[in-house]
N, C-alpha and C. Protein backbone atom coordinates (compact mmCIF):
# COMPACT_ATOMS: atom_id res chain seq x y z
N UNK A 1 27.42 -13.08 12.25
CA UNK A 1 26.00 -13.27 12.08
C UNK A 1 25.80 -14.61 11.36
N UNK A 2 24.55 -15.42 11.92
CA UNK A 2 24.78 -16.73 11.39
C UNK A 2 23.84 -16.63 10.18
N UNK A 3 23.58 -17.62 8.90
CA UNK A 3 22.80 -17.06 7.69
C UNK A 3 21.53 -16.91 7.93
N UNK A 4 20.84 -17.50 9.01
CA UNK A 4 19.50 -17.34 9.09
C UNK A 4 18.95 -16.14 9.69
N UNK A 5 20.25 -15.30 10.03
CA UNK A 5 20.10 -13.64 10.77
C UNK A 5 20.53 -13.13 9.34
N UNK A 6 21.44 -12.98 8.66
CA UNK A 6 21.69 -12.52 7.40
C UNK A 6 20.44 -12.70 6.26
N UNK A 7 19.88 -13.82 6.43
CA UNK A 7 18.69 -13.66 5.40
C UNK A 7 17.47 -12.79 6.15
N UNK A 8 17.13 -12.37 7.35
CA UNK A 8 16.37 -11.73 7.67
C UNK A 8 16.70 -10.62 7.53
N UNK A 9 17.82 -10.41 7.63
CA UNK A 9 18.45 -9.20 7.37
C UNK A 9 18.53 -8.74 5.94
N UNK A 10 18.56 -8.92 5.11
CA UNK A 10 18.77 -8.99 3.65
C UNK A 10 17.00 -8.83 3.26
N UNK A 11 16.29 -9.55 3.54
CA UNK A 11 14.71 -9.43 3.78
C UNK A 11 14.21 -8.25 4.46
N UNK A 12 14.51 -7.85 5.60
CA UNK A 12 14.12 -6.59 5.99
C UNK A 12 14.98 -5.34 4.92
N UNK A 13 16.24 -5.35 4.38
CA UNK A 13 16.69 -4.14 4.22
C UNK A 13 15.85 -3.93 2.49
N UNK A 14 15.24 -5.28 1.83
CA UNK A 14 14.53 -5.63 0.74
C UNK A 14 13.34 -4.42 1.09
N UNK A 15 12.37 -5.02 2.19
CA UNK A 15 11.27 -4.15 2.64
C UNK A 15 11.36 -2.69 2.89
N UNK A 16 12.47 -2.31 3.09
CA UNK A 16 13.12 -0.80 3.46
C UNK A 16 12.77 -0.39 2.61
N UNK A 17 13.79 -0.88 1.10
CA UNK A 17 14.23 -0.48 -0.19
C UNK A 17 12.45 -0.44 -1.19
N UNK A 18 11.55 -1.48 -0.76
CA UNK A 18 9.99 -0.93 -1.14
C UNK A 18 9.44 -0.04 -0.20
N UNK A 19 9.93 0.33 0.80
CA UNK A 19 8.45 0.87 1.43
C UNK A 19 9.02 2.31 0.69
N UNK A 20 10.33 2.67 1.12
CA UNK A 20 10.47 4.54 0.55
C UNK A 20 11.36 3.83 -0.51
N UNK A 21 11.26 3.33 -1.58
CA UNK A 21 12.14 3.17 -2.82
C UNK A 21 11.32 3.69 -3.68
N UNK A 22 11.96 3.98 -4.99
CA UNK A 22 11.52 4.56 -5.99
C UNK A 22 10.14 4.41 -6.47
N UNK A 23 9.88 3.53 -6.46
CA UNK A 23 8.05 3.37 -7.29
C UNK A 23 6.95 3.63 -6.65
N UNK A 24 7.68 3.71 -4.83
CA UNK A 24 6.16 4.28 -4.09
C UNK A 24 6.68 5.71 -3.24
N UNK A 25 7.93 5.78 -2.87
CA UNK A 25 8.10 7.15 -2.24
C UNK A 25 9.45 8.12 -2.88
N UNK A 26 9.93 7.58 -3.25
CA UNK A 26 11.51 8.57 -3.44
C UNK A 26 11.76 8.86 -5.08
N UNK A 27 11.18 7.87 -6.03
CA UNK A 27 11.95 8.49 -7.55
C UNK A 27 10.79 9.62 -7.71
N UNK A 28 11.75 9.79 -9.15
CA UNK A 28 10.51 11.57 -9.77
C UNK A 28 9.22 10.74 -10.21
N UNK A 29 8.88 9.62 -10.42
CA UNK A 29 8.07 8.68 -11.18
C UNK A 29 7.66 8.20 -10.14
N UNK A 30 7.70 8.24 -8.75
CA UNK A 30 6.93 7.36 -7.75
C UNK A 30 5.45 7.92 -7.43
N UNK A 31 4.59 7.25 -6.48
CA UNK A 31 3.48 7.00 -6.31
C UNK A 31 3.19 8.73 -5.48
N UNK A 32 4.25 9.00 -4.69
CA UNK A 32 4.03 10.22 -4.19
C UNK A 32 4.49 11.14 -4.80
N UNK A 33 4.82 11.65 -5.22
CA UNK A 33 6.04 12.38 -6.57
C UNK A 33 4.67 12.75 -7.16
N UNK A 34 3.86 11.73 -8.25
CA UNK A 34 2.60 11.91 -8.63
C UNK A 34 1.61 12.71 -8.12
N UNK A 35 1.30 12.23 -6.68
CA UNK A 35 0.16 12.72 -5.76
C UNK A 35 0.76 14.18 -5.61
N UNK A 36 1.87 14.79 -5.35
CA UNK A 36 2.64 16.31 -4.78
C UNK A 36 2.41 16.64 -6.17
N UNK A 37 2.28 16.52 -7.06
CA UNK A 37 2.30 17.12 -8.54
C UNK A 37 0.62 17.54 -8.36
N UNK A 38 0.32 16.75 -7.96
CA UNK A 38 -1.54 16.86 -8.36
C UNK A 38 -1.68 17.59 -6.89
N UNK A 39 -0.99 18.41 -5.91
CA UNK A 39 -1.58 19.07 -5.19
C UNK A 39 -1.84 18.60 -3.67
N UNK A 40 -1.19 17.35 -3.55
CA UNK A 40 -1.52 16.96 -2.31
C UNK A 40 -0.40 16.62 -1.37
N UNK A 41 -0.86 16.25 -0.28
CA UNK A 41 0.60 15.99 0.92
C UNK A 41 0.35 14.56 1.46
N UNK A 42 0.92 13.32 0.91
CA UNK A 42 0.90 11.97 1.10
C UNK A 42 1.98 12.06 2.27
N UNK A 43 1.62 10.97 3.37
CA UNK A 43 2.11 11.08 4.36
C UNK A 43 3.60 10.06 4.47
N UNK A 44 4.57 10.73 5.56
CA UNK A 44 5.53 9.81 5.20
C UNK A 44 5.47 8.13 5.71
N UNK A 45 7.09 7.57 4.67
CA UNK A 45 6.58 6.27 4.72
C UNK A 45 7.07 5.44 6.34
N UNK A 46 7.28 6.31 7.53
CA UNK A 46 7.50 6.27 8.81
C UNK A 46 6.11 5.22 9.47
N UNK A 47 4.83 6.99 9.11
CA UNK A 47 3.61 6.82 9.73
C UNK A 47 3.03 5.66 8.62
N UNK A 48 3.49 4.99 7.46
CA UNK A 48 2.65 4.18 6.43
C UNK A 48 3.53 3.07 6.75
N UNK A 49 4.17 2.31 7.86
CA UNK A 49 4.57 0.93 8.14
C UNK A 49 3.91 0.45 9.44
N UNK A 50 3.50 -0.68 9.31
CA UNK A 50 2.26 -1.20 10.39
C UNK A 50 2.83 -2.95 10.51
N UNK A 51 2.84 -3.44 11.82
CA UNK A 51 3.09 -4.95 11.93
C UNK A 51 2.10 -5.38 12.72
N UNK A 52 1.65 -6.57 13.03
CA UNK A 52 0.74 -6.90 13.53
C UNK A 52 1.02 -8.69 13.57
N UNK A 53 0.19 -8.99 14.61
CA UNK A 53 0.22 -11.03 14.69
C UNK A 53 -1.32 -11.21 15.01
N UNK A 54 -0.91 -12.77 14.54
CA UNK A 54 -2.41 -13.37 14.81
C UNK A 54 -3.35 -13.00 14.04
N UNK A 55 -3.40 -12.28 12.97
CA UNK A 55 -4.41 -12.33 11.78
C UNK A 55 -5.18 -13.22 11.26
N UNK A 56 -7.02 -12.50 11.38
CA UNK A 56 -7.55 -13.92 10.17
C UNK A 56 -8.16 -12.63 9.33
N UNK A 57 -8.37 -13.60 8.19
CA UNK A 57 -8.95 -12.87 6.89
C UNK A 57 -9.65 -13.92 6.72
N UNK A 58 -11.18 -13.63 5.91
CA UNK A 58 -11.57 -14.69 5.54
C UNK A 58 -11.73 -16.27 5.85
N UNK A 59 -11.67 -16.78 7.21
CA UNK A 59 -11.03 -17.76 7.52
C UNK A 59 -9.85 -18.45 7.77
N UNK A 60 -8.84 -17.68 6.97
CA UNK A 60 -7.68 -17.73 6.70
C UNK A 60 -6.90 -17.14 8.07
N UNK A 61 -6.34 -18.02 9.12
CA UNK A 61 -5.59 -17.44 9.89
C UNK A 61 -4.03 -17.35 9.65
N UNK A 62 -3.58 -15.80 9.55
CA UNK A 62 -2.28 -15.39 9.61
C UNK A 62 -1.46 -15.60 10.46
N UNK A 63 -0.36 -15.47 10.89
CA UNK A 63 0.53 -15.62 11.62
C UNK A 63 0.99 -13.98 11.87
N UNK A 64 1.60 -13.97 11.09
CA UNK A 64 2.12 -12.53 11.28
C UNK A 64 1.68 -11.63 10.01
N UNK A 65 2.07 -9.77 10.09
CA UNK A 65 2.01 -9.42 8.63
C UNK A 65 2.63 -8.01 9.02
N UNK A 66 2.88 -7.27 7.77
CA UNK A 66 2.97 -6.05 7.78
C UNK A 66 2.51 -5.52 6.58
N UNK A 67 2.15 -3.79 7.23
CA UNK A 67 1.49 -3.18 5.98
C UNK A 67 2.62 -2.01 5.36
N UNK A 68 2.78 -1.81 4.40
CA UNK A 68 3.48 -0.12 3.96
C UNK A 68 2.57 0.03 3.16
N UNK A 69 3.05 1.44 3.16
CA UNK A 69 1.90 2.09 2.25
C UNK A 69 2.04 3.86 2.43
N UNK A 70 0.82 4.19 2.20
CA UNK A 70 0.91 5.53 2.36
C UNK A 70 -0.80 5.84 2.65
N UNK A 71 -0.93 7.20 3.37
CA UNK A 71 -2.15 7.77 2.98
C UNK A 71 -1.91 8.78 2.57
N UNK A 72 -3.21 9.33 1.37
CA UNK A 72 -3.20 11.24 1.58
C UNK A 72 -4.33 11.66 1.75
N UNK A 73 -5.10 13.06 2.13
CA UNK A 73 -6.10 13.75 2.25
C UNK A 73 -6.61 13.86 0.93
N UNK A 74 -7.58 13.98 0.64
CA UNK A 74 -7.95 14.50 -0.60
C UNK A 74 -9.10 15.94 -0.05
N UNK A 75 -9.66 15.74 0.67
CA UNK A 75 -10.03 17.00 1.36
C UNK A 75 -9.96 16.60 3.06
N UNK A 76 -10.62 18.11 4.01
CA UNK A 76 -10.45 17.99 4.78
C UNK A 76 -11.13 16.62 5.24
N UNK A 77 -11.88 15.89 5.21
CA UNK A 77 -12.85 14.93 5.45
C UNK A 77 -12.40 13.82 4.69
N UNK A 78 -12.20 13.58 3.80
CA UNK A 78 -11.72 12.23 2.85
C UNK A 78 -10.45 11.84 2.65
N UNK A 79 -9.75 10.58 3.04
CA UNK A 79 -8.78 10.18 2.70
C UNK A 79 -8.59 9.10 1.44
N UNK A 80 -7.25 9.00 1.06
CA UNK A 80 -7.16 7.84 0.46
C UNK A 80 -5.90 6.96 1.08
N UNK A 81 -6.33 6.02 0.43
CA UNK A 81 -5.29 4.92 1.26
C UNK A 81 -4.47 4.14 0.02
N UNK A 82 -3.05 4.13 0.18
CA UNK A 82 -2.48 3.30 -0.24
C UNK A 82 -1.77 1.80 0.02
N UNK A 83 -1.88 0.83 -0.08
CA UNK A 83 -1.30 0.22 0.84
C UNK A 83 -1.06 -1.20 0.22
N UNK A 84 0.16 -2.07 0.70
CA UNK A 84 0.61 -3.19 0.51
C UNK A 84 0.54 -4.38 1.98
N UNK A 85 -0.23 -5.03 1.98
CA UNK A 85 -0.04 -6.13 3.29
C UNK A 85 0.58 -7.46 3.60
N UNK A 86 1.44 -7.84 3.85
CA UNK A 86 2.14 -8.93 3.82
C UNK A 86 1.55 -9.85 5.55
N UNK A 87 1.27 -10.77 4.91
CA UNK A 87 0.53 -12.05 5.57
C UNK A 87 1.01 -12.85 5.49
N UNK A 88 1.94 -13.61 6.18
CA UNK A 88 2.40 -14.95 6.73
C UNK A 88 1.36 -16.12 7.26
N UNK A 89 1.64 -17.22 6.38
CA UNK A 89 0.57 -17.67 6.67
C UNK A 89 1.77 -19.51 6.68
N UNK A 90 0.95 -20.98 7.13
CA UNK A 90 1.74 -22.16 7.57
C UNK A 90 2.54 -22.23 6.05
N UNK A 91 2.17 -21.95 4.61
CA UNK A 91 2.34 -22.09 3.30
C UNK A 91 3.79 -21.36 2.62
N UNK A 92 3.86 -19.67 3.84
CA UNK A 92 4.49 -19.13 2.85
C UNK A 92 3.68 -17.80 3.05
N UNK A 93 3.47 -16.37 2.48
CA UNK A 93 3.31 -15.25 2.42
C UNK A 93 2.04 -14.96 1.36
N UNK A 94 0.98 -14.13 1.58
CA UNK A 94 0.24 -13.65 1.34
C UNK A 94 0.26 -12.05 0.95
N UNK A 95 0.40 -11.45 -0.04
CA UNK A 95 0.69 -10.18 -0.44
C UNK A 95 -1.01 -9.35 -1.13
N UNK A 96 -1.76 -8.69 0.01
CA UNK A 96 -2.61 -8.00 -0.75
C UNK A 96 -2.17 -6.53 -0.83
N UNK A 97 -2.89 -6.12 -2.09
CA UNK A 97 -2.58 -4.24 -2.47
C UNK A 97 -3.99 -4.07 -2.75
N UNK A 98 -3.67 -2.56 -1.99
CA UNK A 98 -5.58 -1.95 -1.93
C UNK A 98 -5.20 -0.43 -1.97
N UNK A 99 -5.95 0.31 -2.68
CA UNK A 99 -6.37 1.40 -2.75
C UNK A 99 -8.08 1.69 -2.54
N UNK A 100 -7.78 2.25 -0.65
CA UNK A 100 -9.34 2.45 -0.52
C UNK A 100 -9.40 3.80 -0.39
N UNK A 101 -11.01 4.50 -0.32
CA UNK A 101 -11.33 6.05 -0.75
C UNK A 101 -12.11 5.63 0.76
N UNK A 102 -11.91 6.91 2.07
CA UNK A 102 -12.65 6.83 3.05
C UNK A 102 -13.96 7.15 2.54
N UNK A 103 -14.79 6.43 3.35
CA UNK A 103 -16.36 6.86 3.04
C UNK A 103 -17.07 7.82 3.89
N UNK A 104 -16.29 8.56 4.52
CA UNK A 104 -17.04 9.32 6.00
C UNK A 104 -16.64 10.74 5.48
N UNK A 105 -18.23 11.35 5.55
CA UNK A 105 -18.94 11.01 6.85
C UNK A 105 -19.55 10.55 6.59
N UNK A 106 -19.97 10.66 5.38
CA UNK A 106 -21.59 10.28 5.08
C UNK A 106 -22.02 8.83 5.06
N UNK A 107 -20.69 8.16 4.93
CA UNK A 107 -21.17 6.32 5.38
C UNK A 107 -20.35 5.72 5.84
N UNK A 108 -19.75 4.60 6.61
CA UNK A 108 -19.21 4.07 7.11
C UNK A 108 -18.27 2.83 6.24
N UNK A 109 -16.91 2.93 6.24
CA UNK A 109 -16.14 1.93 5.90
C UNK A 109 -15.31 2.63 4.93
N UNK A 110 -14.51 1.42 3.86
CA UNK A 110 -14.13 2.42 2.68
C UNK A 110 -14.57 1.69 1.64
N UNK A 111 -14.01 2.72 0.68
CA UNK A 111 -14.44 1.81 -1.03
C UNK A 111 -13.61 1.35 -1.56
N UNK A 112 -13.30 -0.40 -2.00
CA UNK A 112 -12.12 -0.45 -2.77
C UNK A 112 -12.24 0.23 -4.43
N UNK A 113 -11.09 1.30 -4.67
CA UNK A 113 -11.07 1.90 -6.04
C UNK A 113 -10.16 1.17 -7.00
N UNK A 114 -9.39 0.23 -6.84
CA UNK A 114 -8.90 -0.84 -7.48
C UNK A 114 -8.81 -2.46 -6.90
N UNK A 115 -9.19 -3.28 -7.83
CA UNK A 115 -9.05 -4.56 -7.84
C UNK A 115 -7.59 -5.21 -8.46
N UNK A 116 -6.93 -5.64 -7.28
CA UNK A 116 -5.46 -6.67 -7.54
C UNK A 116 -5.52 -8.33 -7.31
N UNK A 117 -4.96 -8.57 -8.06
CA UNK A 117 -4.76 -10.02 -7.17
C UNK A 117 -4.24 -9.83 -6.22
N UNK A 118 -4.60 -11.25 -4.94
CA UNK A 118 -3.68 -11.68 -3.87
C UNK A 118 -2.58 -12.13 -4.33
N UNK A 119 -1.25 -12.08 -4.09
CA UNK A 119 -0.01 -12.62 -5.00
C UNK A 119 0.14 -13.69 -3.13
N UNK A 120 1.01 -14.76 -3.62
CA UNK A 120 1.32 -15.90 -2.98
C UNK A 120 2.80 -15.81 -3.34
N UNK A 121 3.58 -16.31 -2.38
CA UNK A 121 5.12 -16.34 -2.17
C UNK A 121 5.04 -17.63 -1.38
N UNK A 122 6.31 -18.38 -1.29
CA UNK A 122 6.48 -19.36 -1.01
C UNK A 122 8.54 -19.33 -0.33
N UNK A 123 9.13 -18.77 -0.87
CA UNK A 123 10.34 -18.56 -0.73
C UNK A 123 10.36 -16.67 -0.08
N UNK A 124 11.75 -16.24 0.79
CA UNK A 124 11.77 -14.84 0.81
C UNK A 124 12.23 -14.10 -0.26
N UNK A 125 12.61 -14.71 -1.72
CA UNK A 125 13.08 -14.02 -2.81
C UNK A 125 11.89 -13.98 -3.59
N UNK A 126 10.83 -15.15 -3.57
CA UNK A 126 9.61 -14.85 -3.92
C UNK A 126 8.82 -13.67 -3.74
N UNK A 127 8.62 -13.96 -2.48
CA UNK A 127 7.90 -12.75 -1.36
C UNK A 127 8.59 -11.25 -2.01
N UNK A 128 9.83 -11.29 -2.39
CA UNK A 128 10.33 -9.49 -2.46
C UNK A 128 10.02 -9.47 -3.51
N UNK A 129 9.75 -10.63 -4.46
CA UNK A 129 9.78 -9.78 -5.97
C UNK A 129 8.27 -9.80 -6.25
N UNK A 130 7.40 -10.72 -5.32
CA UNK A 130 5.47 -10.06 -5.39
C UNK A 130 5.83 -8.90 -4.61
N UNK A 131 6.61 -8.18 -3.71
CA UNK A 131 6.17 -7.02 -3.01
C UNK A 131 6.43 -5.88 -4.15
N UNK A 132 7.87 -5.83 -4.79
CA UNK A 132 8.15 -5.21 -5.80
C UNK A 132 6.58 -4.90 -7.06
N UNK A 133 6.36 -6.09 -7.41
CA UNK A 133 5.21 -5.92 -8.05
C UNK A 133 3.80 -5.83 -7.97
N UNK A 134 3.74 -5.76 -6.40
CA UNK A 134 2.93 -4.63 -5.91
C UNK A 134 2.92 -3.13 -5.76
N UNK A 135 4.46 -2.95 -5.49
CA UNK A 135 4.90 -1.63 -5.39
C UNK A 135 4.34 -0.66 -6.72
N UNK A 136 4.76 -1.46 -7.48
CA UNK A 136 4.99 -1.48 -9.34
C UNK A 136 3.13 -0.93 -9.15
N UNK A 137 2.09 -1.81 -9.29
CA UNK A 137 0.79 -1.65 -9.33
C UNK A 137 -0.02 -0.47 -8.82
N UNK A 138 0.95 -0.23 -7.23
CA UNK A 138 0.26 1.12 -6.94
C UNK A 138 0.89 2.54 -7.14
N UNK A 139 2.35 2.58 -7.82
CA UNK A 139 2.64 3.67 -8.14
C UNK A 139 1.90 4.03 -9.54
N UNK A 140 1.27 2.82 -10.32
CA UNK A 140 0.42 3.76 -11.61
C UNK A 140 -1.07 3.71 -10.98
N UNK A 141 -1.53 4.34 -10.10
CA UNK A 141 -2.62 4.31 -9.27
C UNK A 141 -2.95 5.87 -9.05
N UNK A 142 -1.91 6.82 -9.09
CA UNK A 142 -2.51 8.24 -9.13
C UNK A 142 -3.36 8.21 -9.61
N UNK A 143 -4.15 7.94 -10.60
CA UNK A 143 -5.33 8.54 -11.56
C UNK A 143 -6.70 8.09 -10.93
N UNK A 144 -6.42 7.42 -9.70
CA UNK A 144 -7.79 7.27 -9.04
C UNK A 144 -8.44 8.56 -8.57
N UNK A 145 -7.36 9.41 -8.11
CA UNK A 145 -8.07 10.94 -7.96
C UNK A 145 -9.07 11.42 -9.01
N UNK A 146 -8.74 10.74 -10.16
CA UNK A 146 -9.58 11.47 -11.35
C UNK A 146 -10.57 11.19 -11.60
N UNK A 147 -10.63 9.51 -10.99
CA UNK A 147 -11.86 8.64 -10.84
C UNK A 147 -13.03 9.21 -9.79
N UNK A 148 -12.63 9.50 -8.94
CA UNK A 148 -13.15 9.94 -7.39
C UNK A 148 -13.81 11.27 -7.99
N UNK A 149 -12.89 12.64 -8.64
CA UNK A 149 -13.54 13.67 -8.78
C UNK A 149 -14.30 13.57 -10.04
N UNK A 150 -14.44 12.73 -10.98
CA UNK A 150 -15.25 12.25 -11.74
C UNK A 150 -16.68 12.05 -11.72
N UNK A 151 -16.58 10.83 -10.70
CA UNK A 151 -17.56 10.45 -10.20
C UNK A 151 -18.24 11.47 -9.35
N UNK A 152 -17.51 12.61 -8.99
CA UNK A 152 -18.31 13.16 -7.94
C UNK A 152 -18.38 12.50 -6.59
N UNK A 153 -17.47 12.19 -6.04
CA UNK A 153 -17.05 11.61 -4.84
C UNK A 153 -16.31 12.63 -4.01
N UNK A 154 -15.77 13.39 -4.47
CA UNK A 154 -15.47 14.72 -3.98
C UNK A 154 -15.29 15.59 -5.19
N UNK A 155 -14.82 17.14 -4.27
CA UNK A 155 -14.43 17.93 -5.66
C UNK A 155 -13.40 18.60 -5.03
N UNK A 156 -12.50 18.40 -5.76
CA UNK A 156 -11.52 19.48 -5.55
C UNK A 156 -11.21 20.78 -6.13
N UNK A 157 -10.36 21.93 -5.39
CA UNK A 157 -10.08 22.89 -6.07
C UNK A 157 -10.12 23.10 -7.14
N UNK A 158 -10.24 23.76 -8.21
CA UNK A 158 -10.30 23.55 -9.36
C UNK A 158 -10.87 22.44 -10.67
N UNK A 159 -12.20 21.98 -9.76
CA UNK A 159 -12.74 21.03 -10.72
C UNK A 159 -14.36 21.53 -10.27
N UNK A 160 -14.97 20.90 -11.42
CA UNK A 160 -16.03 21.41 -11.57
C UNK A 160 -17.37 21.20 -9.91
């Protein structure tokens, strides 16, 4: 294998090691670990990897990207979304993290329930260690459930 297949390679098995690694799917302390404690069934991280080309955001045209992440139900009707997006762009990599709350039925779109920075990479050792610390950001993100049934955005079993 010549190094420029070995560094993609080493880069993808990086992305493996976040999408089901410890801080969002597999330790006792991860992002789903949390959510199964509080009662729910976050989906695996199979159905939560997404690729895509030709992206624009904002003006900003992508090249390529991928998403991991996760969703879970919070009732029959409402989801939440977890998620990390990696955006290739002429510069170098674009890393957004979002936690959105579906808005349906009753309105259309979702709500962002946390605000992150966009993290910027420039190198692929860059890029893994903003994905890492994205990872990092949305495994202490359980407590948005508490926000949601708080607010009265839903209610779950056992809340008022």
């Amino acid at each position: 294998m010549d190094e420029a297949s070995k560094q993609i390679a080493r880069f993808l098995e990086a992305l493996s090691a976040i999408a089901v690694g410890d801080d969002l799917y597999r330790g006792p302390n991860s992002l789903r670990m949390k959510l199964i404690q509080r009662g729910l069934a976050p989906t695996r991280p199979s159905q939560g990897i997404s690729v895509f080309a030709q992206y624009k955001i904002d003006s900003i045209e992508y090249e390529a990207g991928l998403a991991i992440g996760m969703s879970v139900k919070i009732t029959p009707e409402k989801q939440l979304d977890f998620s990390i997006t990696l955006l290739s762009h002429n510069e170098g990599w674009a890393i957004e993290t979002d936690v959105l709350f579906d808005l349906w039925p009753e309105d259309e779109g979702q709500k962002s329930m946390r605000d992150f920075p966009t993290r910027q990479a420039r190198t692929m050792e860059e890029c893994v260690a903003q994905l890492q610390a994205a990872a990092l950001d949305l495994a202490g993100c359980d407590n948005v459930i508490d926000e949601i049934t708080s607010a009265g955005m839903v209610f779950l079993s056992g809340t008022p």
